[in-house]
C-alpha atoms as a PDB file:
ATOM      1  CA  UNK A   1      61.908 -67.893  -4.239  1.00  0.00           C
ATOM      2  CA  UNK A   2      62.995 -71.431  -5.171  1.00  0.00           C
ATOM      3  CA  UNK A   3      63.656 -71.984  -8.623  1.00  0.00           C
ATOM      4  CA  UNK A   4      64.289 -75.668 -11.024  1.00  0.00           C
ATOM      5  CA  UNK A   5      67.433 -77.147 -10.874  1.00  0.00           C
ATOM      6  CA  UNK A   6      70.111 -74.569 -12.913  1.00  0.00           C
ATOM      7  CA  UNK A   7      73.808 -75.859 -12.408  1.00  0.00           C
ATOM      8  CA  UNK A   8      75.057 -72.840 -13.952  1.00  0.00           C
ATOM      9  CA  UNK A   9      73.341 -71.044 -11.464  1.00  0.00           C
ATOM     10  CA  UNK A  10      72.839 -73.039  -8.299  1.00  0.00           C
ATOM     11  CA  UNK A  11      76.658 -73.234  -7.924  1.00  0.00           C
ATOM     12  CA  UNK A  12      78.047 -69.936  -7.476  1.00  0.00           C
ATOM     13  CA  UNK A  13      74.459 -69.442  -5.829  1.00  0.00           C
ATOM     14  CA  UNK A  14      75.344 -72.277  -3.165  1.00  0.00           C
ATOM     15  CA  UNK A  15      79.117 -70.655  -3.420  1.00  0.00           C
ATOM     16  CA  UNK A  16      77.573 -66.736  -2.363  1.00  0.00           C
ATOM     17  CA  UNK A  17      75.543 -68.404   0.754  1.00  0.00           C
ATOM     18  CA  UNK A  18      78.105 -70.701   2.092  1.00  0.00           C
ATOM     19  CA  UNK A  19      80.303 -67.515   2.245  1.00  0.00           C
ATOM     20  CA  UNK A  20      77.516 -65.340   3.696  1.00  0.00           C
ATOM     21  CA  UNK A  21      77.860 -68.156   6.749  1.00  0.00           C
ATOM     22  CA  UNK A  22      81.105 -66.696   7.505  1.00  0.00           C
ATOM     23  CA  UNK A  23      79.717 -63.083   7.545  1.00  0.00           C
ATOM     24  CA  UNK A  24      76.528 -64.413   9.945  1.00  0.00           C
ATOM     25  CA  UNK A  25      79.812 -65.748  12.631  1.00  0.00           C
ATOM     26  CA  UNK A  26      81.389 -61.972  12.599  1.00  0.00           C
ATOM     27  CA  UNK A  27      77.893 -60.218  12.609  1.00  0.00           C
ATOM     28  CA  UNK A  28      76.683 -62.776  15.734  1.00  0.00           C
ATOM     29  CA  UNK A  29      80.268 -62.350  17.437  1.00  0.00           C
ATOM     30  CA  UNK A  30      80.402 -64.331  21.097  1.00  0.00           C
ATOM     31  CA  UNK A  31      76.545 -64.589  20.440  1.00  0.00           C
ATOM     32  CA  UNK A  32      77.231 -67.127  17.672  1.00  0.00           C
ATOM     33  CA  UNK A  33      76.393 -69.800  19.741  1.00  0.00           C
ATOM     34  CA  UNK A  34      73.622 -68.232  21.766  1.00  0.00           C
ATOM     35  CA  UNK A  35      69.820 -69.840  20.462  1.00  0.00           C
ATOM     36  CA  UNK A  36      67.327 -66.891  19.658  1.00  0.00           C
ATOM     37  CA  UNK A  37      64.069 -69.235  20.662  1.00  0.00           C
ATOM     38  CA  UNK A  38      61.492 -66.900  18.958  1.00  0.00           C
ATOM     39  CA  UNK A  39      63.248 -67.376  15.664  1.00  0.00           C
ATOM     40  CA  UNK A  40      64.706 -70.876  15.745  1.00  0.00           C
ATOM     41  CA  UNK A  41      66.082 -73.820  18.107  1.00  0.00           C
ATOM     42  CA  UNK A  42      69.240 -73.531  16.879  1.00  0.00           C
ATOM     43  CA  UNK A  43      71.965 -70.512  17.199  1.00  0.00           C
ATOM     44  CA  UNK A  44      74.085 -68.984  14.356  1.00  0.00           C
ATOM     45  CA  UNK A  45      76.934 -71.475  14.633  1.00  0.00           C
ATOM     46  CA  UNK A  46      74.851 -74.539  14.470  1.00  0.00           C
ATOM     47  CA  UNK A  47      73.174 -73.570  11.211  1.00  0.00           C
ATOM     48  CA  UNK A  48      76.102 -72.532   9.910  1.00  0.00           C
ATOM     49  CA  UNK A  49      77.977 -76.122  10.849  1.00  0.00           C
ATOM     50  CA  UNK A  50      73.992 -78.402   9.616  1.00  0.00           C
ATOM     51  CA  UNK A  51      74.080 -76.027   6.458  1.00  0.00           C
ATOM     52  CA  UNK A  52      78.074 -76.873   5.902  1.00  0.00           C
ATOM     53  CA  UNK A  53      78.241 -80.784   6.228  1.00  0.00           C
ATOM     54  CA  UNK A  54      75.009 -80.910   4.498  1.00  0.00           C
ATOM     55  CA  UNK A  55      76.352 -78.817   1.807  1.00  0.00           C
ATOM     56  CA  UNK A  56      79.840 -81.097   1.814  1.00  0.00           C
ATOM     57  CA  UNK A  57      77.586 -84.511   1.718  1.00  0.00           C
ATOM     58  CA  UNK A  58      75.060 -82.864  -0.924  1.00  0.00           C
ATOM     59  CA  UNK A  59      78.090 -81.952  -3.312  1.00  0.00           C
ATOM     60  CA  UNK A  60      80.034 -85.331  -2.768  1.00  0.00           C
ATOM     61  CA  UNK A  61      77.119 -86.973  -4.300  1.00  0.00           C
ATOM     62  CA  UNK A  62      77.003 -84.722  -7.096  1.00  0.00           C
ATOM     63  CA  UNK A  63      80.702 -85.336  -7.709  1.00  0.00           C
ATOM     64  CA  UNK A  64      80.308 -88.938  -7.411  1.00  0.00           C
ATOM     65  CA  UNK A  65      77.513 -89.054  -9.965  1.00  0.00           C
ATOM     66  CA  UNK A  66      79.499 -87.182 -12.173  1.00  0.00           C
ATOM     67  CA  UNK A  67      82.595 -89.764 -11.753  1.00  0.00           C
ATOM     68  CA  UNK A  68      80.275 -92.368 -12.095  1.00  0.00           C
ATOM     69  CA  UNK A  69      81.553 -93.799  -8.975  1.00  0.00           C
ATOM     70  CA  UNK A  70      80.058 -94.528  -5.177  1.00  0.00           C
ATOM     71  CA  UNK A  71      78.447 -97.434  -3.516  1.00  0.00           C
ATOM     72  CA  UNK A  72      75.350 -95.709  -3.567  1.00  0.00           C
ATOM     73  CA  UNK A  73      74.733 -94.745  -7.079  1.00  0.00           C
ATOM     74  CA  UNK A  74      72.181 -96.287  -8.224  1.00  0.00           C
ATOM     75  CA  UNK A  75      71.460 -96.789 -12.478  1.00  0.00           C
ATOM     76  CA  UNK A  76      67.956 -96.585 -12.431  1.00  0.00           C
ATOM     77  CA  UNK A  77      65.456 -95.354  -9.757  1.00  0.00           C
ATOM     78  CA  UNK A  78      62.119 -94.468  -9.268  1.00  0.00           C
ATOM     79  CA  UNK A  79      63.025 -90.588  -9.509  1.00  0.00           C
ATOM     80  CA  UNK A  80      61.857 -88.936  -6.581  1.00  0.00           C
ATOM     81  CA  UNK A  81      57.933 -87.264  -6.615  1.00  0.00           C
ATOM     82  CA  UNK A  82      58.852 -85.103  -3.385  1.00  0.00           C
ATOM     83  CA  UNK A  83      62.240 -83.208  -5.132  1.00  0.00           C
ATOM     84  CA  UNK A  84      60.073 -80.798  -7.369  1.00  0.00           C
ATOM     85  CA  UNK A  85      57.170 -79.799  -4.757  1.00  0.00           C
ATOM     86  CA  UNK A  86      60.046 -79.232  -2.694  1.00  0.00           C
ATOM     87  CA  UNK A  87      61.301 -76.883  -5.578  1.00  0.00           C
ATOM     88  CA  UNK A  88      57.888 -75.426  -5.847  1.00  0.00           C
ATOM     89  CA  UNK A  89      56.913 -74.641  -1.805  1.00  0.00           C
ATOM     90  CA  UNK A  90      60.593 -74.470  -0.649  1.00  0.00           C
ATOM     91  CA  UNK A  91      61.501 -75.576   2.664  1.00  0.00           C
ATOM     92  CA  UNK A  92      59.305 -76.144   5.451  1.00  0.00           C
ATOM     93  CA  UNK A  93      60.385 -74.263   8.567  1.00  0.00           C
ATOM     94  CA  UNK A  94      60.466 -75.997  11.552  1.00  0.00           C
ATOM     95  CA  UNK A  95      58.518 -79.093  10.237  1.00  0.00           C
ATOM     96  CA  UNK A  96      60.963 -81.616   9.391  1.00  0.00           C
ATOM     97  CA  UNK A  97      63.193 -83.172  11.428  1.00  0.00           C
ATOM     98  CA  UNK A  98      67.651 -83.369  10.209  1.00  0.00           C
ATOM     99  CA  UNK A  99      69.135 -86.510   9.644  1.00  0.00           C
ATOM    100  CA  UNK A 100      71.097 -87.500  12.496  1.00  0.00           C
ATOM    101  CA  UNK A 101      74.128 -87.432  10.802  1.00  0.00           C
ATOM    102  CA  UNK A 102      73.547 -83.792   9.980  1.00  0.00           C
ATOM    103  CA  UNK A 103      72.606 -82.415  13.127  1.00  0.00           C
ATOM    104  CA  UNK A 104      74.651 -80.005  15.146  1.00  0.00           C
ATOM    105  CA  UNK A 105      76.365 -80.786  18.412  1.00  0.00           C
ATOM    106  CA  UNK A 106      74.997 -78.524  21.224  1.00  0.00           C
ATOM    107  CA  UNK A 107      78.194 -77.148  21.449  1.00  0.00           C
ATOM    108  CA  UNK A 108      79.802 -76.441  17.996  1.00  0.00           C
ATOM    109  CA  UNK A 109      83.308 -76.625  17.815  1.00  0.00           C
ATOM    110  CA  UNK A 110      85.029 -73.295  16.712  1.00  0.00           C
ATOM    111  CA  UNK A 111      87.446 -74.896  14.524  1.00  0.00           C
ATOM    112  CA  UNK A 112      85.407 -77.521  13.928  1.00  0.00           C
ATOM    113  CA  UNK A 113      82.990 -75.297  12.465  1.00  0.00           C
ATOM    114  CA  UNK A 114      85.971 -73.276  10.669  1.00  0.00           C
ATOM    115  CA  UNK A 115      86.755 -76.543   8.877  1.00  0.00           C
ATOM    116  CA  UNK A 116      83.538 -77.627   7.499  1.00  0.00           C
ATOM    117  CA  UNK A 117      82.902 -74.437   6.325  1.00  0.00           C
ATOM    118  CA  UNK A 118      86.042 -74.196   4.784  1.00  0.00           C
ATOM    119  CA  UNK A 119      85.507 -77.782   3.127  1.00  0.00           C
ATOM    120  CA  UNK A 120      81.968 -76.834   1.724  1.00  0.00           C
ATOM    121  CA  UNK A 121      83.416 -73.667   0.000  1.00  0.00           C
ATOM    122  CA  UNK A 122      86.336 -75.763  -1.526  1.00  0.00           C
ATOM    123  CA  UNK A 123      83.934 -78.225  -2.415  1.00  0.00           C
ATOM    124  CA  UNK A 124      81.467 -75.652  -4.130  1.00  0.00           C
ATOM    125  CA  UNK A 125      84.444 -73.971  -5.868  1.00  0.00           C
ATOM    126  CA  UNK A 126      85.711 -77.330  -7.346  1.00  0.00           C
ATOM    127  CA  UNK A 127      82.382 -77.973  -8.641  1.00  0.00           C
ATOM    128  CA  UNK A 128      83.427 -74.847 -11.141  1.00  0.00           C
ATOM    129  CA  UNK A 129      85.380 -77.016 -13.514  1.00  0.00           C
ATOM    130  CA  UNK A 130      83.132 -79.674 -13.826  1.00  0.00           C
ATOM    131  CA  UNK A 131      79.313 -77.850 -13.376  1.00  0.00           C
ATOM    132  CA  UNK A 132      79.014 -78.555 -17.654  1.00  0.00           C
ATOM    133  CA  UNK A 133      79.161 -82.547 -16.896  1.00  0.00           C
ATOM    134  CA  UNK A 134      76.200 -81.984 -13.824  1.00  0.00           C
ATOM    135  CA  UNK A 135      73.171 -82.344 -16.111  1.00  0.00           C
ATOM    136  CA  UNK A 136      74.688 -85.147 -17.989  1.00  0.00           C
ATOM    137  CA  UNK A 137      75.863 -86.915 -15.252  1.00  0.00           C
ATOM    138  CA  UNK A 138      73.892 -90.726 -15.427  1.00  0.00           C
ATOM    139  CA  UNK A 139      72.471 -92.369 -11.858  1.00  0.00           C
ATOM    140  CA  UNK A 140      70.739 -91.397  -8.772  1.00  0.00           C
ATOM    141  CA  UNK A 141      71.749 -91.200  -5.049  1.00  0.00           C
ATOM    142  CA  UNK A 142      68.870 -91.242  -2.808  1.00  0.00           C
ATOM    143  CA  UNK A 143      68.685 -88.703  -0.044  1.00  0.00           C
ATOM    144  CA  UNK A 144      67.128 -89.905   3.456  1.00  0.00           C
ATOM    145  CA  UNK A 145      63.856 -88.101   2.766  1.00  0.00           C
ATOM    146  CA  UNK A 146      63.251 -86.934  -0.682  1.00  0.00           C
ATOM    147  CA  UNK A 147      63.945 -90.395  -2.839  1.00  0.00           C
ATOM    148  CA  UNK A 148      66.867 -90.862  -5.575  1.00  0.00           C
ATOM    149  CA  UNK A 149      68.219 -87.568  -7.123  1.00  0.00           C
ATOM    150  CA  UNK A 150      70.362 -86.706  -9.916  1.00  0.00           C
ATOM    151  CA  UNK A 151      73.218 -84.611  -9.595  1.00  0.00           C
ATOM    152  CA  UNK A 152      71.681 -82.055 -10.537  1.00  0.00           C
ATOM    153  CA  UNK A 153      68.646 -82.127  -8.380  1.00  0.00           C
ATOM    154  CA  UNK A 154      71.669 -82.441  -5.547  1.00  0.00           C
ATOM    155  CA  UNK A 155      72.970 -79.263  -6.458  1.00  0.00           C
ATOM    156  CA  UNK A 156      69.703 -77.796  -6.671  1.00  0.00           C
ATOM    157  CA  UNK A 157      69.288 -79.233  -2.882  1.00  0.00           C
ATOM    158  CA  UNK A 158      72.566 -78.128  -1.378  1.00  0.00           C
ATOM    159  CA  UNK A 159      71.873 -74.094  -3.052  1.00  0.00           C
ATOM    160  CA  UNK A 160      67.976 -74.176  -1.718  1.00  0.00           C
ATOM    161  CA  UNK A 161      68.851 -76.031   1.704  1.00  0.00           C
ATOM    162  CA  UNK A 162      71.771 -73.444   2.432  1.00  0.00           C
ATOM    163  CA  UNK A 163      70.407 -70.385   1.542  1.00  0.00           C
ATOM    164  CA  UNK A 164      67.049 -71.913   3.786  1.00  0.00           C
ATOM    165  CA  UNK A 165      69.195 -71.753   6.728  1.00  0.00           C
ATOM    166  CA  UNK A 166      71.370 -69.025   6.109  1.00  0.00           C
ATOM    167  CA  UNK A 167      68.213 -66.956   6.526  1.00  0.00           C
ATOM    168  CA  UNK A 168      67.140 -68.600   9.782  1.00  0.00           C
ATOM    169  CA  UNK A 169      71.346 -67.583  10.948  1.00  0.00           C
ATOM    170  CA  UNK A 170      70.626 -63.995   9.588  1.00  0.00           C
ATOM    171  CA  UNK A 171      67.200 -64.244  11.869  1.00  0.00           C
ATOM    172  CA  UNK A 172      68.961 -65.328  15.066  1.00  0.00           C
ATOM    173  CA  UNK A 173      71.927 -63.053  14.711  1.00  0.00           C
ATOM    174  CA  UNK A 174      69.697 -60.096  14.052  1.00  0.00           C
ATOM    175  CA  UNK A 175      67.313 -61.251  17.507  1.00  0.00           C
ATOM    176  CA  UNK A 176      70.454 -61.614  19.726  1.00  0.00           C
ATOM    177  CA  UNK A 177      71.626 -58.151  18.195  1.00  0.00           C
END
């Protein structure tokens, strides 16, 4: 059940998920890349690599609003009106369309894959040190769809949109089981 924007919370949240990714790989085995069309579009490794960029991006933003630094900070915006009913409903499945610059290759890369993963857990246990300064931190960065977010409503995004697919991965590995 999605729940309001918790730093405290969201990151070792996000942390537990993006390491549940890894156990979705093992569990889906030479099947990793194999789609389950009943359940999703996508196979186990491409969630896994959308849900790790994403989840890299999501917590570079949050990073940069705490630093106070990035071209696309921006001071004051109109904060977004579409962040908190996506709180409230959660994700739509199968409704919304990725960013392009999000969306997996057809064929994912094993170490590829291995690498972004790797990068979104370092990235998620970095955060650790510096999760006090995430409500505080001034500025928005506006995501593609939803309209300018804090970093906090960033962190909130990366925990809720990992976990979202991390499901659909535990769906298609337990279909191709």
């Amino acid at each position: 059940m999605p729940t309001a924007p918790n730093p405290t919370a969201d990151r070792p949240a996000l942390l537990a998920a993006l390491t549940s990714f890894q156990e979705r790989l093992v569990q889906a085995g030479d099947r990793r890349s194999q789609v389950a069309p009943d359940v999703s579009g996508w196979a186990v490794d491409q969630h896994t690599y959308h849900a790790a960029l994403a989840g890299s991006l999501a917590l570079q933003n949050v990073t940069n609003l705490i630093a106070e630094k990035g071209m696309l900070i921006r001071l004051e915006a109109e904060p977004s009106v579409l962040f908190p009913k996506l709180v409230e409903l959660g994700f739509p499945r199968g409704q919304t369309k990725s960013p392009r610059m999000v969306v997996p290759p057809d064929a994912v890369d094993p170490e590829v894959l291995a690498q972004e993963l790797s990068g979104a857990i370092a990235a998620a246990n970095e955060l650790e040190s510096i999760v006090d300064r995430v409500t505080a931190a001034p500025g928005f960065i506006p995501h593609q769809m939803l309209g300018a977010l804090t970093a906090e409503q960033w962190l909130c995004f990366a925990r809720m949109h990992t976990e979202h697919h991390l499901m659909i991965a535990t769906e298609v590995a337990d279909a191709l089981a």
